[in-house]
C-alpha atoms as a PDB file:
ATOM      1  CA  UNK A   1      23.011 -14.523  53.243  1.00  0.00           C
ATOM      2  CA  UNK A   2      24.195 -17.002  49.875  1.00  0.00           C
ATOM      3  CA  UNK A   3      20.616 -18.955  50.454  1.00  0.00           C
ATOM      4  CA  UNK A   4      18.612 -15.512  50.426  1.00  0.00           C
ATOM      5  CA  UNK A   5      20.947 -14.264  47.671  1.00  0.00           C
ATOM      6  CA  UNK A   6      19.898 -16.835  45.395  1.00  0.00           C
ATOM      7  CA  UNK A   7      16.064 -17.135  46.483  1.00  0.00           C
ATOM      8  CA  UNK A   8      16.054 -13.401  45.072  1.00  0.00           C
ATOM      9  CA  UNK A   9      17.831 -14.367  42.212  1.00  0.00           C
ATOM     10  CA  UNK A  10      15.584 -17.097  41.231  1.00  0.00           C
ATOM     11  CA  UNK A  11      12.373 -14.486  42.317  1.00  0.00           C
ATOM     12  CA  UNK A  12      13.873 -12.194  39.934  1.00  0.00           C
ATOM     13  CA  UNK A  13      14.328 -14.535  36.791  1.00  0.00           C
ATOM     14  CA  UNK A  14      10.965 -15.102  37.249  1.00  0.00           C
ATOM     15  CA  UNK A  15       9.742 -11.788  36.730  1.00  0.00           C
ATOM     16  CA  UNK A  16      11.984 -11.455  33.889  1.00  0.00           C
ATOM     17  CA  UNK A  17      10.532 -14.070  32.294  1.00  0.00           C
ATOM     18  CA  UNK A  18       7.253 -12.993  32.810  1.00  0.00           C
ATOM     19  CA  UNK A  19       7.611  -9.462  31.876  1.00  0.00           C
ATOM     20  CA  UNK A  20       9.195 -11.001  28.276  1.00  0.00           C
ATOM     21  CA  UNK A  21       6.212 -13.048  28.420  1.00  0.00           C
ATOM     22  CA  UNK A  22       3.815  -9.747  28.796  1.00  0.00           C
ATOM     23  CA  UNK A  23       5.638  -7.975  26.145  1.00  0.00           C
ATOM     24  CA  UNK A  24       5.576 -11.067  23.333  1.00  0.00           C
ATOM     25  CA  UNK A  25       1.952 -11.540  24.089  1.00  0.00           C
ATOM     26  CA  UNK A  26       1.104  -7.905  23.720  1.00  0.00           C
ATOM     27  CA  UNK A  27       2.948  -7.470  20.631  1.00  0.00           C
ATOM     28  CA  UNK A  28       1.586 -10.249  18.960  1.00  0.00           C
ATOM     29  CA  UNK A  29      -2.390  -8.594  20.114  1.00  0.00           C
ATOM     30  CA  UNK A  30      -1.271  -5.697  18.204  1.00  0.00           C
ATOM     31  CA  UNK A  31      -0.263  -7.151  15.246  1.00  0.00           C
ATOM     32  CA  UNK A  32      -3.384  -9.557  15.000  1.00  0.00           C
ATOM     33  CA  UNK A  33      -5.599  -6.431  16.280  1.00  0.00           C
ATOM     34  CA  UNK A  34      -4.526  -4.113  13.164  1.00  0.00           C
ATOM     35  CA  UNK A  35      -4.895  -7.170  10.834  1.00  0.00           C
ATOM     36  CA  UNK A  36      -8.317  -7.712  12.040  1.00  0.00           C
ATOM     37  CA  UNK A  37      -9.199  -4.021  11.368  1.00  0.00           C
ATOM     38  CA  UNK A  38      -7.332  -3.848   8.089  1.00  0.00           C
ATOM     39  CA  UNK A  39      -9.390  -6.936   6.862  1.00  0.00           C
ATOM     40  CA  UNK A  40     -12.477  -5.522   7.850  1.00  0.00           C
ATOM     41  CA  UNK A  41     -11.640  -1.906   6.151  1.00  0.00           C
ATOM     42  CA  UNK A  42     -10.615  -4.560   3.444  1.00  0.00           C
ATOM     43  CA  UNK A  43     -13.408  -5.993   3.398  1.00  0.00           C
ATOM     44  CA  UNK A  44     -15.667  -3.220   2.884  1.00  0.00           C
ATOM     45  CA  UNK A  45     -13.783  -1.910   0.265  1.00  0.00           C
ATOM     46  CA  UNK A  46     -14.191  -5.121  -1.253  1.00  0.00           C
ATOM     47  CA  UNK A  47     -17.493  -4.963  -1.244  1.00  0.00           C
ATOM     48  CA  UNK A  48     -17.890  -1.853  -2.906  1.00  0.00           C
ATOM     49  CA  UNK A  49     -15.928  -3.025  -5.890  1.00  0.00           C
ATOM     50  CA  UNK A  50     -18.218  -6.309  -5.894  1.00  0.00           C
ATOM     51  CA  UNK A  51     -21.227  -3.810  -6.123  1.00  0.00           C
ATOM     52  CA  UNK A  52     -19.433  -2.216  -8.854  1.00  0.00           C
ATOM     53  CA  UNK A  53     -18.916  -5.613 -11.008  1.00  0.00           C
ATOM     54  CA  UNK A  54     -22.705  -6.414 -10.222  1.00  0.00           C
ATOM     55  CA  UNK A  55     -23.907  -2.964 -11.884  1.00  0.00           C
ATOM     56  CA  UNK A  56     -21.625  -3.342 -14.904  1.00  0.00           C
ATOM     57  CA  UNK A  57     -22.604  -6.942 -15.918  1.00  0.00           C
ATOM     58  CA  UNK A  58     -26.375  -6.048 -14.812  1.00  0.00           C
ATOM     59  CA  UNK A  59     -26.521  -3.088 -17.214  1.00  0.00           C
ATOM     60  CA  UNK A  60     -24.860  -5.199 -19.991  1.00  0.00           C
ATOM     61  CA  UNK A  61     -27.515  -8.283 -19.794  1.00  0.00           C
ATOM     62  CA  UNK A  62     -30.050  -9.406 -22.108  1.00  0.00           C
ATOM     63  CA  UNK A  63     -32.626 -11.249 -19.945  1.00  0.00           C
ATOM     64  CA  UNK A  64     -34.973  -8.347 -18.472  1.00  0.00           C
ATOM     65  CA  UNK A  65     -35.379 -10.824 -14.746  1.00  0.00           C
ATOM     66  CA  UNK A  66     -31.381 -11.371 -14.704  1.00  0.00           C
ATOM     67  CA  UNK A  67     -30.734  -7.946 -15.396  1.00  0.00           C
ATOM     68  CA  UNK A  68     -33.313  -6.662 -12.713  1.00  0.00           C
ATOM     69  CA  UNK A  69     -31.817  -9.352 -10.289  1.00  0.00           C
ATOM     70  CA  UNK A  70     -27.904  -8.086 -10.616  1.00  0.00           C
ATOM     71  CA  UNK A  71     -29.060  -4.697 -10.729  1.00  0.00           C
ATOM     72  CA  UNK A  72     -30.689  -5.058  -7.161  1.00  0.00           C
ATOM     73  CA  UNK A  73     -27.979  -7.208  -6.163  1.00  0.00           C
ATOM     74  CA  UNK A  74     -25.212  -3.522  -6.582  1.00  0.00           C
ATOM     75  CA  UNK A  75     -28.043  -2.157  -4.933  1.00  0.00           C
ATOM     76  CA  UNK A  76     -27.772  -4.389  -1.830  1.00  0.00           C
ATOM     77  CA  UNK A  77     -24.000  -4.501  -1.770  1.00  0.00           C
ATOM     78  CA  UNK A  78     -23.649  -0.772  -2.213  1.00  0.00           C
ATOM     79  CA  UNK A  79     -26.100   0.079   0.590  1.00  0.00           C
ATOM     80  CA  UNK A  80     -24.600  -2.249   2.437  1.00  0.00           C
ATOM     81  CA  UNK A  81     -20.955  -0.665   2.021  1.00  0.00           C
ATOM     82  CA  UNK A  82     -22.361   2.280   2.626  1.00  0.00           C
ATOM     83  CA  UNK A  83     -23.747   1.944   5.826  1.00  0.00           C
ATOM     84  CA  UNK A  84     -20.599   0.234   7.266  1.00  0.00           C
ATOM     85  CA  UNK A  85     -18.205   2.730   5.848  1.00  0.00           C
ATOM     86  CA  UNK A  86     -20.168   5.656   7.076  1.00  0.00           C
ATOM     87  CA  UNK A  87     -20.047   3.808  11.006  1.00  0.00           C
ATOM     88  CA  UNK A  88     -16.429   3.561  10.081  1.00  0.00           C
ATOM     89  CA  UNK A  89     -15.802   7.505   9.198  1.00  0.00           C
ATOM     90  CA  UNK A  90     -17.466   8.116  12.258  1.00  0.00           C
ATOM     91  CA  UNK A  91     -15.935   6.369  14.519  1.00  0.00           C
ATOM     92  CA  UNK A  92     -12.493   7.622  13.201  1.00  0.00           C
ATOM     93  CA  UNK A  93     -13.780  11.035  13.089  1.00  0.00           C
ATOM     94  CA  UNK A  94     -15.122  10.119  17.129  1.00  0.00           C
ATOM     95  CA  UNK A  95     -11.288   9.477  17.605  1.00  0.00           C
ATOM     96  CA  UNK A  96      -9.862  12.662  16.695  1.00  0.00           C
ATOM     97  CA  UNK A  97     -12.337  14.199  19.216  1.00  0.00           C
ATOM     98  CA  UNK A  98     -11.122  12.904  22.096  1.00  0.00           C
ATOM     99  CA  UNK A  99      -9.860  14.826  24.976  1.00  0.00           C
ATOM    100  CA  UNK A 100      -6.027  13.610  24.624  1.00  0.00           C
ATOM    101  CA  UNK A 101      -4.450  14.808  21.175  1.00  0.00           C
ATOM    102  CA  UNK A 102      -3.435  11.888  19.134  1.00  0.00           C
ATOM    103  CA  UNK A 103       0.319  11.396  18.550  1.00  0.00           C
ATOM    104  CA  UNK A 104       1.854  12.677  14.870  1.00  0.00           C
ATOM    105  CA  UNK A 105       1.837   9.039  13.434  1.00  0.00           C
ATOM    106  CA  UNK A 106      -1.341   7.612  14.815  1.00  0.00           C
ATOM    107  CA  UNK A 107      -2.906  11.189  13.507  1.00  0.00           C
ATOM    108  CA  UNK A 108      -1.890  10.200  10.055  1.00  0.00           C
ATOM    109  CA  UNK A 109      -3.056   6.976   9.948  1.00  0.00           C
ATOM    110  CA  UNK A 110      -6.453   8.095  11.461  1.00  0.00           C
ATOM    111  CA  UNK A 111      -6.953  10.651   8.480  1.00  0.00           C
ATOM    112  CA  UNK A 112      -5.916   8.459   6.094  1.00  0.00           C
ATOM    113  CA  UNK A 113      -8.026   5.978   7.003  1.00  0.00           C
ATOM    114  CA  UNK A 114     -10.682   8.959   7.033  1.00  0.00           C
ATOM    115  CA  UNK A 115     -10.141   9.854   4.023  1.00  0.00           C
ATOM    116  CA  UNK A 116      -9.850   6.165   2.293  1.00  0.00           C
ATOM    117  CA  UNK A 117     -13.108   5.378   3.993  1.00  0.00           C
ATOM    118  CA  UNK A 118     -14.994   8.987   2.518  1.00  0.00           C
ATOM    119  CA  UNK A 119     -13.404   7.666  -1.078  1.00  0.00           C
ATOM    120  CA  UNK A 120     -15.260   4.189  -0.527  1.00  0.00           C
ATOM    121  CA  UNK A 121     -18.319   5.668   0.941  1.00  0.00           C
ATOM    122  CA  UNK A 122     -18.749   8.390  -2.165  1.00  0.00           C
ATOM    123  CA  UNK A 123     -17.748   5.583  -5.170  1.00  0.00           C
ATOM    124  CA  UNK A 124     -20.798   3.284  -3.000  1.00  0.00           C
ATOM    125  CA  UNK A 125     -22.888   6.283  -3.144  1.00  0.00           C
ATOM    126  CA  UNK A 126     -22.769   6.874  -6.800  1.00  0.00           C
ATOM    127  CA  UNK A 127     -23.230   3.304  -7.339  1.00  0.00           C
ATOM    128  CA  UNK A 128     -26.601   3.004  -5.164  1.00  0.00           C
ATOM    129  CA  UNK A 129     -27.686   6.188  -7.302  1.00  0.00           C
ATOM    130  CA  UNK A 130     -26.713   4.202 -10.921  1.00  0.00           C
ATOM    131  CA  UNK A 131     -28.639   1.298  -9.528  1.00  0.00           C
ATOM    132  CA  UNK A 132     -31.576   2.834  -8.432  1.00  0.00           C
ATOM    133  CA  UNK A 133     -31.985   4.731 -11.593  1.00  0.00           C
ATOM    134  CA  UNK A 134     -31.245   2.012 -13.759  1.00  0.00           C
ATOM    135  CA  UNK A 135     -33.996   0.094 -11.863  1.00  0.00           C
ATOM    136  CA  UNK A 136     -36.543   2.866 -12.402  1.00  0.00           C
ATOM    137  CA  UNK A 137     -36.610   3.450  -8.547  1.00  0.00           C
ATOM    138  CA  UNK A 138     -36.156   7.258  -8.584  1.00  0.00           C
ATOM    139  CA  UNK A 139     -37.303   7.562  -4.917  1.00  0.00           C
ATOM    140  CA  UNK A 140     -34.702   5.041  -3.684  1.00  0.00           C
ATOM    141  CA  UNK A 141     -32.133   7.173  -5.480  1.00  0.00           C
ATOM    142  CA  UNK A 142     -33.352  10.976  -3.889  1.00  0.00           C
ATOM    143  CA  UNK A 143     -33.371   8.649  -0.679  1.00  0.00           C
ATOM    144  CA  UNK A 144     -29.985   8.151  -1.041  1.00  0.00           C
ATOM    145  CA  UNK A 145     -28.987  11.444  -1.746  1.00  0.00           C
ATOM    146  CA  UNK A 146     -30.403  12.376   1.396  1.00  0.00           C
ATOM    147  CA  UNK A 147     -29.054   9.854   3.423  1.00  0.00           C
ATOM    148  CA  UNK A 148     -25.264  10.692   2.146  1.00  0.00           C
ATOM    149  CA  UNK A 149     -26.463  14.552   2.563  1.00  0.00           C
ATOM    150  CA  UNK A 150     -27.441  13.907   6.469  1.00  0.00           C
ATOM    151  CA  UNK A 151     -24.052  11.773   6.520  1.00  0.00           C
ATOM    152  CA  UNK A 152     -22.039  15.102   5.536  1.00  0.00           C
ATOM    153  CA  UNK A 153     -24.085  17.202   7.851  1.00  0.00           C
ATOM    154  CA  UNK A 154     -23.885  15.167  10.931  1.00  0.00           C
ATOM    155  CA  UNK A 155     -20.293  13.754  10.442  1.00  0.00           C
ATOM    156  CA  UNK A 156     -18.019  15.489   8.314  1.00  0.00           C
ATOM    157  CA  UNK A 157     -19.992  19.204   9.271  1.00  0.00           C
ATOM    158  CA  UNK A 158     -19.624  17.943  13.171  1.00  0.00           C
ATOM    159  CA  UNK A 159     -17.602  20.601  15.450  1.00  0.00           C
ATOM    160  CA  UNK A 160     -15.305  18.652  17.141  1.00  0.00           C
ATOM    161  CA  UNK A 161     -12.434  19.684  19.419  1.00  0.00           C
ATOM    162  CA  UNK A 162      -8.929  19.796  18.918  1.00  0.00           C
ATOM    163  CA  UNK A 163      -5.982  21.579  20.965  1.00  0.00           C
ATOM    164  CA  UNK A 164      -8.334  23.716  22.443  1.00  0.00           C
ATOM    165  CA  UNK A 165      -9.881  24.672  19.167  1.00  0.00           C
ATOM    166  CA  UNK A 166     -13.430  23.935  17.653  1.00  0.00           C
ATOM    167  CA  UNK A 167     -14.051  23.249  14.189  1.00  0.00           C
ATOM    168  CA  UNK A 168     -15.392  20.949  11.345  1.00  0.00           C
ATOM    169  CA  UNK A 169     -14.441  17.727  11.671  1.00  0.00           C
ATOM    170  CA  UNK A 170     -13.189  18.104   8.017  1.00  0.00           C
ATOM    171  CA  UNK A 171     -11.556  20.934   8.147  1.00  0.00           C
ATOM    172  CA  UNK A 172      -8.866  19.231  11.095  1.00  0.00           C
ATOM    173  CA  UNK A 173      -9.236  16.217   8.697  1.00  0.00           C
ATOM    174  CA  UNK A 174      -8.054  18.735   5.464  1.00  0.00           C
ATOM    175  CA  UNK A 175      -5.541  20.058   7.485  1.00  0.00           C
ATOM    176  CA  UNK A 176      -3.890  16.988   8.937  1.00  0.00           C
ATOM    177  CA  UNK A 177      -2.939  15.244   5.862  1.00  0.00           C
ATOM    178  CA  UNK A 178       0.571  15.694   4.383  1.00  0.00           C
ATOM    179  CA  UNK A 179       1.067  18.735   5.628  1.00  0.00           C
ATOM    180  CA  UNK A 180       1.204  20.583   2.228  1.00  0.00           C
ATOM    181  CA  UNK A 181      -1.314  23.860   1.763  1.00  0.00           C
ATOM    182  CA  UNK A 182      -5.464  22.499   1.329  1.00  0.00           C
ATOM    183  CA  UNK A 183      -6.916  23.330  -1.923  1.00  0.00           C
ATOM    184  CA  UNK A 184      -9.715  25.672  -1.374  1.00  0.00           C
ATOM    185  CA  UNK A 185     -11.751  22.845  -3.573  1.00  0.00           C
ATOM    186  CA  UNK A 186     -10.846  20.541  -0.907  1.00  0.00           C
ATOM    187  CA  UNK A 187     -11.680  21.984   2.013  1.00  0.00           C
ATOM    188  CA  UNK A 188     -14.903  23.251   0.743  1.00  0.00           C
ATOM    189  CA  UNK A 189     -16.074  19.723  -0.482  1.00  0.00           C
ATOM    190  CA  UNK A 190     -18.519  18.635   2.305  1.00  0.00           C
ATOM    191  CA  UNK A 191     -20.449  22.197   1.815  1.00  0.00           C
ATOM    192  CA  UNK A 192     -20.483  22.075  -2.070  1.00  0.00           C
ATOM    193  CA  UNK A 193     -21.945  18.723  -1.609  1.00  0.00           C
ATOM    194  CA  UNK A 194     -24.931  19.774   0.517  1.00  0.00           C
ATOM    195  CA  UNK A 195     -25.524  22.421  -2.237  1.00  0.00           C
ATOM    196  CA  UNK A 196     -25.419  20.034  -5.043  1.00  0.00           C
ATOM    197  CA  UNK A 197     -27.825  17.613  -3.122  1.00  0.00           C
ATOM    198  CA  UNK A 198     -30.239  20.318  -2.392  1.00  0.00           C
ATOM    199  CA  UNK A 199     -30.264  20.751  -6.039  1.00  0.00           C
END
């Protein structure tokens, strides 16, 4: 049948065309998807350099007001940085708990975004202590301690599962990076912090 021949023919063109269709448009999500993330990691990184610019030229300022008013400014911006970089940790760390293991590659970038985003989150910490001492506000700055010590406690400290096995969210963090042996200094970090906060 030459007529039915060709009907399928033209039926499956069609589908061809729509499955290349499918795959273009799906590819192109991805791409804008991980550019959308990596601007907003960007962005928060970003900000915590911004925070560190504010503290330098507040410290360095003449006018008591100005100086007060940058100073609070690296205050605002390193909270700020804070807060979404710790949502950011978590929600990485939330990743590697989930009940299907993640593959090789996508493991690495997860920990390395992990451990980019616990980089950020310490250099905003330190800068939200500088600020609040150098604005006299020593209970903002034992607040903050506290807030970065519940931070390691509840996120880095978390048991999560992995292949069957619990442990530390940091420890499957430590051990996931380039596969060389953890430092003992490393893989301790999280607990020495707690220590030095209690302190």
């Amino acid at each position: 049948d030459i007529n039915g021949a060709m009907k399928c023919l033209a039926q499956q063109d069609q589908l061809n065309s729509i499955t290349r269709s499918i795959e273009e448009l799906t590819e192109a999500c991805e791409n804008n998807f991980s550019r959308v993330i990596q601007g907003q990691r960007d962005d928060r990184l970003a900000m915590v350099l911004s925070s560190r610019d504010s503290l330098l030229q507040g410290l360095v300022m003449m006018d008591a007001e100005n100086q007060r008013q940058m100073l609070a400014h690296a205050l605002v911006q390193a909270n700020q940085a804070r807060g979404q970089l710790a949502y950011q940790v978590a929600a990485d760390i939330h990743e590697l708990d989930g009940e299907k293991p993640l593959k090789t590659k996508k493991m690495a970038e997860v920990v390395h975004s992990i451990n980019s985003g616990i980089a950020a989150m310490n250099g905003a910490v330190q800068l939200s202590v500088f600020a609040s001492q150098a604005l006299g506000e020593f209970q903002a700055q034992q607040a903050v301690v506290v807030s970065h010590r519940a931070f390691v406690r509840q996120v880095l400290l978390k048991k999560i599962s992995h292949e069957g096995r619990s442990q530390t969210a940091w420890d499957l963090v430590v051990s996931s990076g380039d596969g060389k042996v953890t430092a003992e200094e490393q893989r301790t970090l999280p607990t020495r912090l707690i220590t030095a906060y209690g302190s």
